[in-house]
C-alpha atoms as a PDB file:
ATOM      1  CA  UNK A   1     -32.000 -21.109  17.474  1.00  0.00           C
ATOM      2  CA  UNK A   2     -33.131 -17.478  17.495  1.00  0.00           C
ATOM      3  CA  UNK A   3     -31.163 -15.161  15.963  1.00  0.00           C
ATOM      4  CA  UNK A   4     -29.268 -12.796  17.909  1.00  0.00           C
ATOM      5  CA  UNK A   5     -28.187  -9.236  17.431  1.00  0.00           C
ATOM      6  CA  UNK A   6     -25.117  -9.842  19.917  1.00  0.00           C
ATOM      7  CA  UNK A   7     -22.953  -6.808  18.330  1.00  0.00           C
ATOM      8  CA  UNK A   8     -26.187  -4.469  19.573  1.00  0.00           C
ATOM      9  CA  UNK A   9     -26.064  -6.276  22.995  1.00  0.00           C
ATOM     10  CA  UNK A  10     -22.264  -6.472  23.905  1.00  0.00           C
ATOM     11  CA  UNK A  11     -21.964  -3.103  25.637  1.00  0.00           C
ATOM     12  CA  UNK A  12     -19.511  -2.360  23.633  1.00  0.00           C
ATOM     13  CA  UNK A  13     -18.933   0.624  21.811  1.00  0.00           C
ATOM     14  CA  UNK A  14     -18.456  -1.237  18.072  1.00  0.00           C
ATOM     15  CA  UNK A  15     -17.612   1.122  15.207  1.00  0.00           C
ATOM     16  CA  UNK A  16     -16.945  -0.272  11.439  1.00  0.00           C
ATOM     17  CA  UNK A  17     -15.289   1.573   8.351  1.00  0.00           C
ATOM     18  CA  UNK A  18     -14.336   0.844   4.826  1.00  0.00           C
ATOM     19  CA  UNK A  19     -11.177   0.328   3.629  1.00  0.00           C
ATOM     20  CA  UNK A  20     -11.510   4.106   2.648  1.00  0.00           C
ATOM     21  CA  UNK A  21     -12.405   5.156   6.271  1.00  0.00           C
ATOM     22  CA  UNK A  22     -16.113   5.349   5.976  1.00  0.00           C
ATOM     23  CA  UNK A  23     -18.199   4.066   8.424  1.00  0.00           C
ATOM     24  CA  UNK A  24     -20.647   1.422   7.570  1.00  0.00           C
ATOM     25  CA  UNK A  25     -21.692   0.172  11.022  1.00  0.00           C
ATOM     26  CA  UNK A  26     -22.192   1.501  14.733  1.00  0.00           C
ATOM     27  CA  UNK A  27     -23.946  -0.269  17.497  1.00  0.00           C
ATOM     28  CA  UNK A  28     -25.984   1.533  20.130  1.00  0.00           C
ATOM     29  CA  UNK A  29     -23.386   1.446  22.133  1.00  0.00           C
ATOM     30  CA  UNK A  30     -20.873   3.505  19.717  1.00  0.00           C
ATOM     31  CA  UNK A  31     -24.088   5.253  18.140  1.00  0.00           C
ATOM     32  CA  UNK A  32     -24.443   6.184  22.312  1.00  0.00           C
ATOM     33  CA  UNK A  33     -20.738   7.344  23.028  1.00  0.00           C
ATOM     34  CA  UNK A  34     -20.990   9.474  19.334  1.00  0.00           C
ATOM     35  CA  UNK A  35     -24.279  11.168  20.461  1.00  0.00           C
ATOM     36  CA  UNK A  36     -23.315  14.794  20.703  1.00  0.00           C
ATOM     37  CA  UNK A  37     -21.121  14.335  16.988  1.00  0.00           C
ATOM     38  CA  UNK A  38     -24.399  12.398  15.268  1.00  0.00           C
ATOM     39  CA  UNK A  39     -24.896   8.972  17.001  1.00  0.00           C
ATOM     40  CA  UNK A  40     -26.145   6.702  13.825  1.00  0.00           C
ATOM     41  CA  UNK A  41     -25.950   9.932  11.527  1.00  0.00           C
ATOM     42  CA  UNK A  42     -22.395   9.452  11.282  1.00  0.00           C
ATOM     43  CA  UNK A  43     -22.693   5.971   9.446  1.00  0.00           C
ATOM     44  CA  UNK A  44     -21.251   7.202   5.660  1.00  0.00           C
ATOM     45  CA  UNK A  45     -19.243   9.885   6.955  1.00  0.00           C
ATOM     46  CA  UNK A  46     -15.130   9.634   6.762  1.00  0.00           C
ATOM     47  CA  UNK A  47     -12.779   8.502   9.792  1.00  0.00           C
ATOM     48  CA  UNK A  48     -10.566  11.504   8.737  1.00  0.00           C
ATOM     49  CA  UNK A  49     -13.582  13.880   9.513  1.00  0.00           C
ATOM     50  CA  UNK A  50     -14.064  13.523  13.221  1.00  0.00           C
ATOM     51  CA  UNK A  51     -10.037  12.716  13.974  1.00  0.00           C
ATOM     52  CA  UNK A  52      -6.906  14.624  14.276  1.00  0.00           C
ATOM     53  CA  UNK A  53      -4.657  14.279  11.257  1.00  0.00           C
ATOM     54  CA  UNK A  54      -2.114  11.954  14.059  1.00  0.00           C
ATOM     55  CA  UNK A  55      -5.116   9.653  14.845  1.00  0.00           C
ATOM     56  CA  UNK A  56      -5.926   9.829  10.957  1.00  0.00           C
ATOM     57  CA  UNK A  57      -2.260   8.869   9.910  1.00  0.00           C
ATOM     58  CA  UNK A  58      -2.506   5.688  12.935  1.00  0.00           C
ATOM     59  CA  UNK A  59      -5.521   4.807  11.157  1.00  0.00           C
ATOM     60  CA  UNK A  60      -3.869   4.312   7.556  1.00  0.00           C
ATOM     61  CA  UNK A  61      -0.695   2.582   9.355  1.00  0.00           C
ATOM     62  CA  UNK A  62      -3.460   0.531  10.777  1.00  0.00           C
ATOM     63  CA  UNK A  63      -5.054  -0.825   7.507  1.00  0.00           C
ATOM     64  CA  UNK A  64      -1.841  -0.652   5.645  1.00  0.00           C
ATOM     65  CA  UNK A  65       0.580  -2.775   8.320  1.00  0.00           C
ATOM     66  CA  UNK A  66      -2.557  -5.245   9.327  1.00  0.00           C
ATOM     67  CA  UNK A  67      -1.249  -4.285  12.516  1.00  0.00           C
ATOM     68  CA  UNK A  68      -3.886  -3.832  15.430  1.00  0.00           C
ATOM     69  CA  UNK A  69      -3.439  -0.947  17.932  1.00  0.00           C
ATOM     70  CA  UNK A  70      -4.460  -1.218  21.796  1.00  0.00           C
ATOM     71  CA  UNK A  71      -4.412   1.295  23.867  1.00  0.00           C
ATOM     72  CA  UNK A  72      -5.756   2.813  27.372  1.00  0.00           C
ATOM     73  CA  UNK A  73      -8.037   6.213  27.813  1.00  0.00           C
ATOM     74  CA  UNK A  74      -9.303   8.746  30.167  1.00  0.00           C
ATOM     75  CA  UNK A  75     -12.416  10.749  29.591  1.00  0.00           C
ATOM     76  CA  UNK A  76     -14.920  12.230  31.537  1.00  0.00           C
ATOM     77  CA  UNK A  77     -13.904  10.082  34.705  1.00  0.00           C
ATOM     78  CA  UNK A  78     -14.270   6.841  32.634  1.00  0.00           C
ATOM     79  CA  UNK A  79     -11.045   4.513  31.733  1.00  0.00           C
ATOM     80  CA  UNK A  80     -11.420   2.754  28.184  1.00  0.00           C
ATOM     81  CA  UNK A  81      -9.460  -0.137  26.151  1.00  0.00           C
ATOM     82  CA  UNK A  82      -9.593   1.092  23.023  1.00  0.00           C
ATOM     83  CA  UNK A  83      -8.912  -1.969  20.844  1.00  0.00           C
ATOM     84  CA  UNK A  84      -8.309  -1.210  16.590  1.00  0.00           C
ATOM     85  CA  UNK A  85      -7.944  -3.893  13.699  1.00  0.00           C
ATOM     86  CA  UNK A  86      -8.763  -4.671  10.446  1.00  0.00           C
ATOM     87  CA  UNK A  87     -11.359  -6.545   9.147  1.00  0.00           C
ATOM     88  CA  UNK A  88     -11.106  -8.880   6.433  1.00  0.00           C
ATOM     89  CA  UNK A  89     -13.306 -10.114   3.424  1.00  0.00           C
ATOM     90  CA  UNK A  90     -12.433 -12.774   1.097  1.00  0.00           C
ATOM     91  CA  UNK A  91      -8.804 -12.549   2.859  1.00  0.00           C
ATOM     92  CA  UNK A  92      -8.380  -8.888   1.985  1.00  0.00           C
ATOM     93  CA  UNK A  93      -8.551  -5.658   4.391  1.00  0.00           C
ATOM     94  CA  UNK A  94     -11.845  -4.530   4.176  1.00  0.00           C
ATOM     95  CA  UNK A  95     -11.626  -1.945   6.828  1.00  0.00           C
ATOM     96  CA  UNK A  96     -11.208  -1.059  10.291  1.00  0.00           C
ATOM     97  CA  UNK A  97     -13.014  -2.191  13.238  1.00  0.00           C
ATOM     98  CA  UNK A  98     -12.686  -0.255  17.029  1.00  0.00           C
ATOM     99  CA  UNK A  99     -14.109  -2.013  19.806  1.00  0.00           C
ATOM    100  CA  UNK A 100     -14.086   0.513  22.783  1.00  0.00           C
ATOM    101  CA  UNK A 101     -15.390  -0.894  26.325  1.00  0.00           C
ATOM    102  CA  UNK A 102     -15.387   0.858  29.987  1.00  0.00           C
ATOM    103  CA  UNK A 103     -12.874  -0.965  32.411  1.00  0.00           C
ATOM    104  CA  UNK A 104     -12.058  -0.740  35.652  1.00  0.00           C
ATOM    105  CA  UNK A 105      -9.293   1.735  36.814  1.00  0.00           C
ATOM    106  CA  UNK A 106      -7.431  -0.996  38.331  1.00  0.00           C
ATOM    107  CA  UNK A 107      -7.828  -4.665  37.333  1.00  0.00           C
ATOM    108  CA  UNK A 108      -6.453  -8.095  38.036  1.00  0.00           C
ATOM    109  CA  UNK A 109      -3.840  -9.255  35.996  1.00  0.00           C
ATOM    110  CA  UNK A 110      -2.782 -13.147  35.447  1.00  0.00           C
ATOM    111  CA  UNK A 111       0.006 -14.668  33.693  1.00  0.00           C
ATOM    112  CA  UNK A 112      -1.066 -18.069  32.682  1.00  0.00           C
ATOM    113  CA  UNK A 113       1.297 -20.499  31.082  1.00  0.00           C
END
């Protein structure tokens, strides 16, 4: 089997930090939606740098409860799932990972059980 790049192909914006808030990976997609602030430029630079110090403190609460966050935005017409957890190496936090993806302002909605 070939190997595939899927994180570059998902269409999903995919940004990666450190356990100190540096980021170590974006897609295209998330080097795309951080164009005008650097795009791929920003890979080394700190989480705290480019977010309010609320967003910085969610990040930390993040990373220090192992707790993912999940939430809805609206920006420039566009509705996103913004969806953040940590990542984990060897069983330990290694960082955060934020998977944002474009949805649909209204969606279906099924309770299976």
């Amino acid at each position: 089997m070939n190997s595939i790049n899927w994180a570059e192909e998902l269409g999903v914006a995919i940004t990666v930090s450190d356990r100190s808030g540096n980021i170590v990976y974006m897609n295209g997609k998330s080097a795309s939606t951080f164009s005008e602030q650097g795009g791929k430029t920003l890979e080394g630079s700190s989480l705290k740098d480019c977010h309010k110090p609320e967003s910085w403190n969610k990040i930390l609460r993040i990373l220090d409860t192992e707790k993912a966050n999940c939430y809805t935005i609206e920006k420039g017409g566009v509705k996103k799932l913004i969806f953040q957890a940590p990542w984990y190496e060897n069983g330990s936090v290694a960082g955060l990972v934020e998977l944002s993806m474009e949805i649909p302002y209204t969606m279906e909605h099924f309770v299976r059980g």
